[in-house]
C-alpha atoms as a PDB file:
ATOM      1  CA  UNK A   1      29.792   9.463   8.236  1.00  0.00           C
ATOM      2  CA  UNK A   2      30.794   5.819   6.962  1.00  0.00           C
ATOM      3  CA  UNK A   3      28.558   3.775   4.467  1.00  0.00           C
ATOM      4  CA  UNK A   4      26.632   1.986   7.496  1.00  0.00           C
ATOM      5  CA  UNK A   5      25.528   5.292   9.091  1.00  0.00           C
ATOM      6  CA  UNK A   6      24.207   6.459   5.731  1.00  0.00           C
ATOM      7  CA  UNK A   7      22.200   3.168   4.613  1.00  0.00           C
ATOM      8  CA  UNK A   8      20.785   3.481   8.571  1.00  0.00           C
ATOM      9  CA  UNK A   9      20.109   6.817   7.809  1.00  0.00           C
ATOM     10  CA  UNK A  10      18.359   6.181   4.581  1.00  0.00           C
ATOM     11  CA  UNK A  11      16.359   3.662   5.895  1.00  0.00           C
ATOM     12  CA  UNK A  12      14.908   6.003   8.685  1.00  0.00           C
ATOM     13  CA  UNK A  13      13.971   8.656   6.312  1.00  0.00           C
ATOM     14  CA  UNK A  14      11.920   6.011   4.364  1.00  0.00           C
ATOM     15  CA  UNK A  15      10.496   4.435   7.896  1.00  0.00           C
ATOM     16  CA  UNK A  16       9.354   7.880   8.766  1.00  0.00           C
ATOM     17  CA  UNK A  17       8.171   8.359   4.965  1.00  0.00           C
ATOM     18  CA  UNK A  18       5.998   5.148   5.336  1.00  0.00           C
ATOM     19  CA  UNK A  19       4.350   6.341   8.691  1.00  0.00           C
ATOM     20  CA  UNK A  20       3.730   9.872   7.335  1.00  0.00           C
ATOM     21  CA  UNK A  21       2.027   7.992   4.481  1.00  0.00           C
ATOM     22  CA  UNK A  22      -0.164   6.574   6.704  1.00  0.00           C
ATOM     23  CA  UNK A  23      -1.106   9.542   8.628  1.00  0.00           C
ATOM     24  CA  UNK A  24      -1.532  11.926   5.978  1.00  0.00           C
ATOM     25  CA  UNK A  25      -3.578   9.523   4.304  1.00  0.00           C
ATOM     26  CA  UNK A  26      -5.874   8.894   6.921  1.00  0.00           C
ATOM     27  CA  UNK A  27      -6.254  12.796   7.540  1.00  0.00           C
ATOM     28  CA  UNK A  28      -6.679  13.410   3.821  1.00  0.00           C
ATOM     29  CA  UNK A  29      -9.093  10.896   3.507  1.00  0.00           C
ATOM     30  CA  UNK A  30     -11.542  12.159   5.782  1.00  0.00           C
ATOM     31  CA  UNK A  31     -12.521  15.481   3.649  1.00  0.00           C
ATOM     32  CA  UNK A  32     -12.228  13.589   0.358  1.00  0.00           C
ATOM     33  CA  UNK A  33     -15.058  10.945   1.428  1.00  0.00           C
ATOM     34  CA  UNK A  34     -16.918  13.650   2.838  1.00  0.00           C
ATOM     35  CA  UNK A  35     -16.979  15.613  -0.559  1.00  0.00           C
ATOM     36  CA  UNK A  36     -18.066  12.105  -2.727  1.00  0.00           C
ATOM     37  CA  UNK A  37     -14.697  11.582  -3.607  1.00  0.00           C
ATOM     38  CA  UNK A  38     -15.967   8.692  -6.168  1.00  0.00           C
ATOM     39  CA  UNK A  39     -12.981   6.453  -7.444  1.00  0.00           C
ATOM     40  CA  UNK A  40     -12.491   6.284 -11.719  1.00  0.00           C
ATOM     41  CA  UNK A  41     -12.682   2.648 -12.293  1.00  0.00           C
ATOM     42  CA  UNK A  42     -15.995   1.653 -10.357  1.00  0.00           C
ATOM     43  CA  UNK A  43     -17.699  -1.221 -12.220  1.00  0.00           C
ATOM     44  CA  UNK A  44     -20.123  -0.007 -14.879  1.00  0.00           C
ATOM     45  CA  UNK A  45     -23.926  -0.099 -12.975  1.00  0.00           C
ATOM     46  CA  UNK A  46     -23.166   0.289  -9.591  1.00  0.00           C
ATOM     47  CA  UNK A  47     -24.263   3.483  -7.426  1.00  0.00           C
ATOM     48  CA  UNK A  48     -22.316   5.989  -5.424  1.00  0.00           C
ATOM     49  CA  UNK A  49     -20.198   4.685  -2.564  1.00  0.00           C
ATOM     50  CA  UNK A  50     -20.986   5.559   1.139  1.00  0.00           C
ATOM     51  CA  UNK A  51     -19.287   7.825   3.090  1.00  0.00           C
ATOM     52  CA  UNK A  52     -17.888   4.899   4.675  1.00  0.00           C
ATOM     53  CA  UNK A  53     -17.035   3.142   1.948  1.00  0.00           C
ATOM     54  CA  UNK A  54     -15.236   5.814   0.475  1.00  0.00           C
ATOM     55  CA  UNK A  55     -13.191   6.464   3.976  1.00  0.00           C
ATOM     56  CA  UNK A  56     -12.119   2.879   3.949  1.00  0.00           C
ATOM     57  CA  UNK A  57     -10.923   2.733   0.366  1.00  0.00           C
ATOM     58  CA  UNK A  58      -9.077   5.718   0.409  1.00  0.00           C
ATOM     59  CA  UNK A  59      -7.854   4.922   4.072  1.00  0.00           C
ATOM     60  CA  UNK A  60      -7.272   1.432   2.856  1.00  0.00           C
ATOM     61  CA  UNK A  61      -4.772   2.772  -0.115  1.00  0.00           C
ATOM     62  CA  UNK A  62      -2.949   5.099   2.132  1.00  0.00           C
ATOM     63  CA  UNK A  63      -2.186   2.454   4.140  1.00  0.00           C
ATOM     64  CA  UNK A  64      -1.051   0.291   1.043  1.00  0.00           C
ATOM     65  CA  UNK A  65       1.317   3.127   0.292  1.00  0.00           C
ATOM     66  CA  UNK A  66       2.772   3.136   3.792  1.00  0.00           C
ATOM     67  CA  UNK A  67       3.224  -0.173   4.004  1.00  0.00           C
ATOM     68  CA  UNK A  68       5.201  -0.830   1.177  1.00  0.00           C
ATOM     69  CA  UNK A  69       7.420   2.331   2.236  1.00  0.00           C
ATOM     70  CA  UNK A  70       7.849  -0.209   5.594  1.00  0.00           C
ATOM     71  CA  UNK A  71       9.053  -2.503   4.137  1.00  0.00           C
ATOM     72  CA  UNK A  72      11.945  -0.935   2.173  1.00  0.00           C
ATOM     73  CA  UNK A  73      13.142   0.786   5.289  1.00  0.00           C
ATOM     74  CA  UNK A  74      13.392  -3.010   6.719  1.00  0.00           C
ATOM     75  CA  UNK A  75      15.127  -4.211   3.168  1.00  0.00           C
ATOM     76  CA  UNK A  76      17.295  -0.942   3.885  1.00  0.00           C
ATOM     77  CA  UNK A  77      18.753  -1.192   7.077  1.00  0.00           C
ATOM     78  CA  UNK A  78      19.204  -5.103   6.705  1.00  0.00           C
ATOM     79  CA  UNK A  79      21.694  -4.309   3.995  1.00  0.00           C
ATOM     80  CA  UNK A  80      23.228  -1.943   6.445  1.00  0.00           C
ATOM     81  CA  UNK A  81      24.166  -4.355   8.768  1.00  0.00           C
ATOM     82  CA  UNK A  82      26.169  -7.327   8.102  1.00  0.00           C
ATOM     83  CA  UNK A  83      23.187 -10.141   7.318  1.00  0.00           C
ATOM     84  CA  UNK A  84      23.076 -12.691   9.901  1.00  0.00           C
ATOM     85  CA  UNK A  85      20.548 -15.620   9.142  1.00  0.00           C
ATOM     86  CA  UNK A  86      18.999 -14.275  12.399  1.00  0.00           C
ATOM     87  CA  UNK A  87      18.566 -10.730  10.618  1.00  0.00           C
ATOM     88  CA  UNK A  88      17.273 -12.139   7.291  1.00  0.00           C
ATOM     89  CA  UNK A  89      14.788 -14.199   9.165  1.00  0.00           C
ATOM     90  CA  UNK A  90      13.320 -11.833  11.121  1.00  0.00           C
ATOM     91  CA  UNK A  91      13.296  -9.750   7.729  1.00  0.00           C
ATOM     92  CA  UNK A  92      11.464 -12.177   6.211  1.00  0.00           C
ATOM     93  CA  UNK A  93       9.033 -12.538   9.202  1.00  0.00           C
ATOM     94  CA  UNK A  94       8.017  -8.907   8.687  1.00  0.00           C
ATOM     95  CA  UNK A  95       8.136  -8.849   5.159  1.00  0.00           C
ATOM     96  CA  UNK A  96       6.024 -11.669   4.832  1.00  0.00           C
ATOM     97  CA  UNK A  97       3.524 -10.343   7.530  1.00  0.00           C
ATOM     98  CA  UNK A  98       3.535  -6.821   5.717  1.00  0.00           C
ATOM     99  CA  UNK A  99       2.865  -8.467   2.374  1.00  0.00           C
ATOM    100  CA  UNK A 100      -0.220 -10.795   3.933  1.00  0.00           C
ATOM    101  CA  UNK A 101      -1.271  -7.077   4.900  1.00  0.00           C
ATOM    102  CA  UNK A 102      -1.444  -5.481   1.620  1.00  0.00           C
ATOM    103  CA  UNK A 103      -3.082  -8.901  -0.132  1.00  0.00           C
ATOM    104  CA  UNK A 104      -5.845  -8.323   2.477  1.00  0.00           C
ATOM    105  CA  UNK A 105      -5.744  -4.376   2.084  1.00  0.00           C
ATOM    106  CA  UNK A 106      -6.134  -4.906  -1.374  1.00  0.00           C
ATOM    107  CA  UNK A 107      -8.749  -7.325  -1.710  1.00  0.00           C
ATOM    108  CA  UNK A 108     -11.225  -5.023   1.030  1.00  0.00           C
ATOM    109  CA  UNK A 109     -10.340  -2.157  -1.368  1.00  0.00           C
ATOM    110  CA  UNK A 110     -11.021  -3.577  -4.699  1.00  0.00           C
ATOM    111  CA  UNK A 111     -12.971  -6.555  -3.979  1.00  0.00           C
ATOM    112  CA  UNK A 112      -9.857  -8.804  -5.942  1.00  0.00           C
ATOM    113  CA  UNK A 113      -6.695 -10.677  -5.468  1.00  0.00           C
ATOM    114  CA  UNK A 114      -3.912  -8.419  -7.143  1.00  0.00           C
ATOM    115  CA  UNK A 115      -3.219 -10.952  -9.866  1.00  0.00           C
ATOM    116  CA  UNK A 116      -6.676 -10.783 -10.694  1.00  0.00           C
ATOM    117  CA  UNK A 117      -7.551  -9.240 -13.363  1.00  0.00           C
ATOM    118  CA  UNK A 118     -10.616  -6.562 -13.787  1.00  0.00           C
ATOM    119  CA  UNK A 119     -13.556  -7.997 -14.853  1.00  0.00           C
ATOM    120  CA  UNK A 120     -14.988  -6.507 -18.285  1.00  0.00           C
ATOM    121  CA  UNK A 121     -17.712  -4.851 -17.064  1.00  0.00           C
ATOM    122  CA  UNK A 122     -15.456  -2.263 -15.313  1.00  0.00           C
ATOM    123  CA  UNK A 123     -15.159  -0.170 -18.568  1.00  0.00           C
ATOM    124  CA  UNK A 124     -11.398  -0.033 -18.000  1.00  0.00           C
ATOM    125  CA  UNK A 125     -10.330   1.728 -21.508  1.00  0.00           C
ATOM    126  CA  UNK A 126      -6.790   0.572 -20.877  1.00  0.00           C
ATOM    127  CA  UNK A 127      -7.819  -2.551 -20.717  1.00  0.00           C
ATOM    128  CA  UNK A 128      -6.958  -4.637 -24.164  1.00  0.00           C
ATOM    129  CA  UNK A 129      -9.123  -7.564 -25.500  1.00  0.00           C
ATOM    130  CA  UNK A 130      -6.798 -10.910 -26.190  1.00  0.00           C
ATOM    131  CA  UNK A 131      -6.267 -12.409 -29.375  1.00  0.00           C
END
């Protein structure tokens, strides 16, 4: 096996790592949300989440996961080959895509940007008061 057949390789073992990800995470999800799986950092006040809530959230994170497993296969195997401009374009076509994807993912999970920071109420203990 030469270098090119192992980065190919590599990069199929982390595609099929990003869809399993994805399935697992939607199959996991379902008996978490139906036991009131209830995240740790829910802002301070508000009530139990829905069982649909709960099944997008956690759906919505596996999905995350997956997705940035995606696009490292993509990184991967685009190293493999000799880079064309055609081959980094389309690369950055899907990893631009994929990333649009998680910004959205994220902001129906948590209800903010990910350069947002959490807002005070949250109770986050890790989170450290300026100044």
């Amino acid at each position: 096996m030469d270098f090119r057949e192992v980065i190919e390789a590599a990069g199929q073992v982390v595609d099929f790592a990003g869809v399993a990800v994805m399935v697992v995470g939607a199959l996991v999800s379902v008996p978490l949300a139906l036991r009131g799986h209830q995240p740790r950092n829910l802002p301070a006040g508000s009530g139990k989440l829905s069982f649909y809530r709960l099944y997008r959230q956690l759906l919505g994170r596996s999905i995350l996961l997956g997705l940035e497993l995606l696009v490292a296969a993509d990184i991967i195997r685009t190293v493999a080959v000799t880079p064309t401009f055609e081959t980094v374009g389309v690369l950055a076509i899907i990893v631009l895509i994929r990333t649009f994807l998680s910004f959205s993912l994220e902001l129906e999970i948590t209800g903010r940007w990910p350069w947002q920071k959490e807002s005070r109420e949250s109770g986050d203990p890790s989170e450290v008061p300026a100044g």
